[in-house]
Protein backbone atom coordinates (compact mmCIF):
# COMPACT_ATOMS: atom_id res chain seq x y z
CA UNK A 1 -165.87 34.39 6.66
CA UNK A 2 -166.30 33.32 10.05
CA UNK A 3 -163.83 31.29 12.41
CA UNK A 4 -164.69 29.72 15.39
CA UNK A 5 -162.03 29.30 18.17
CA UNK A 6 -162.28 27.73 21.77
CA UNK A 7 -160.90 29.88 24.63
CA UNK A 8 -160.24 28.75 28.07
CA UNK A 9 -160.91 31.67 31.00
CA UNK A 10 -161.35 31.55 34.78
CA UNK A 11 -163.84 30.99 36.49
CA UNK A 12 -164.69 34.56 37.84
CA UNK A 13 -164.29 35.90 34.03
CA UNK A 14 -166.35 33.99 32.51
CA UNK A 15 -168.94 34.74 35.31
CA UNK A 16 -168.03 38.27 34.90
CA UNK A 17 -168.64 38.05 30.80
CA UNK A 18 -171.83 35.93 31.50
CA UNK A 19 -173.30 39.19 33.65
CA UNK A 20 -172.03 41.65 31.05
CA UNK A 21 -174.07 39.43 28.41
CA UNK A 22 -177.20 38.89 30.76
CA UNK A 23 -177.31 42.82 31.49
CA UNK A 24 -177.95 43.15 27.97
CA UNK A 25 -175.35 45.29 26.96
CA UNK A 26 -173.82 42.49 24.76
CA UNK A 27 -176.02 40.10 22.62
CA UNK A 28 -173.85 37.00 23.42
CA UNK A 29 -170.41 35.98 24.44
CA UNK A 30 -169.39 36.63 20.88
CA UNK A 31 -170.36 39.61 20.78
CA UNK A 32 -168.15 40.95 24.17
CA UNK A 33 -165.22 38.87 22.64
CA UNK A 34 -164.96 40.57 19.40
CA UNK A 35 -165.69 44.28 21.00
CA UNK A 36 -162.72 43.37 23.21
CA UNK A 37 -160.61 42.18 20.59
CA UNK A 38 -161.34 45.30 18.23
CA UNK A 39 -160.47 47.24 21.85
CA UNK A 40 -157.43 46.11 22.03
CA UNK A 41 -155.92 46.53 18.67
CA UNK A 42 -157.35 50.10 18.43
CA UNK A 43 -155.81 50.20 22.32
CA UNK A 44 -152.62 49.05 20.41
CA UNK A 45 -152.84 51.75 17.62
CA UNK A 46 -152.99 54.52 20.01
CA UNK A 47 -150.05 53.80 22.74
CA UNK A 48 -148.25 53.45 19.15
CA UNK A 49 -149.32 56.70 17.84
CA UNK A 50 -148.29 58.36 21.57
CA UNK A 51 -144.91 56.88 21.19
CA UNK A 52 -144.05 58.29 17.55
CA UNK A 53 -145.34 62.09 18.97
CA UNK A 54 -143.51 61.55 21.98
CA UNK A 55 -140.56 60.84 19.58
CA UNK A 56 -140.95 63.46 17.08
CA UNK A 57 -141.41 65.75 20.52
CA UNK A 58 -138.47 64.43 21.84
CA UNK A 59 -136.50 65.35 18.26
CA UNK A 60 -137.53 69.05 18.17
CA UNK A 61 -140.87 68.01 15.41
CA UNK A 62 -143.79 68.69 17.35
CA UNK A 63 -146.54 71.11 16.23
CA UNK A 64 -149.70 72.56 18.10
CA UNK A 65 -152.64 71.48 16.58
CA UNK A 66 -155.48 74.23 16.14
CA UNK A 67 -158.17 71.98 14.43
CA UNK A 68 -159.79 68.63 13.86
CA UNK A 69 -158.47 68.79 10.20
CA UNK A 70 -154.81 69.21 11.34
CA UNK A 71 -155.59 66.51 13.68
CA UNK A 72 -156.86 64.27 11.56
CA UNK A 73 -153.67 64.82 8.90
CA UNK A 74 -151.21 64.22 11.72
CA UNK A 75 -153.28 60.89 12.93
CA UNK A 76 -153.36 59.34 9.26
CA UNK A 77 -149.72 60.32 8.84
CA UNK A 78 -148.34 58.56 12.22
CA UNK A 79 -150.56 55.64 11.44
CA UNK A 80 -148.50 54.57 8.33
């Protein structure tokens, strides 16, 4: 399903967003709006997952990774 809101930006933004969609590396103002949108949450995700390492550092729990598969089992397991 597909919802369609109304935003309100300044002037030099929207110019800004306007070049960014003319240069062709979005298809439309959509487009850059949800890519910035799914940027932000995953933005989100991460300074979360820095701040439960930096916690379990803090508290003695931190491990050196050695591999992408240990990485990958400590990234799903802080993003619970």
């Amino acid at each position: 399903m597909i919802s369609t809101i109304n935003i309100s930006l300044p002037k030099k933004l929207k110019e800004a967003a306007d070049a960014l969609v003319a240069s062709g590396e979005y298809a439309s103002f959509s487009d850059l709006a949800r890519t910035a949108i799914r940027q932000a949450i995953l933005e989100r995700k991460y300074k979360t997952m820095l701040e439960e390492a930096k916690r379990e550092e803090a508290m003695g729990l931190s491990n050196v990774i050695k591999n992408k598969e240990e990485l990958d089992a400590y990234l799903d397991r802080i993003a619970k």
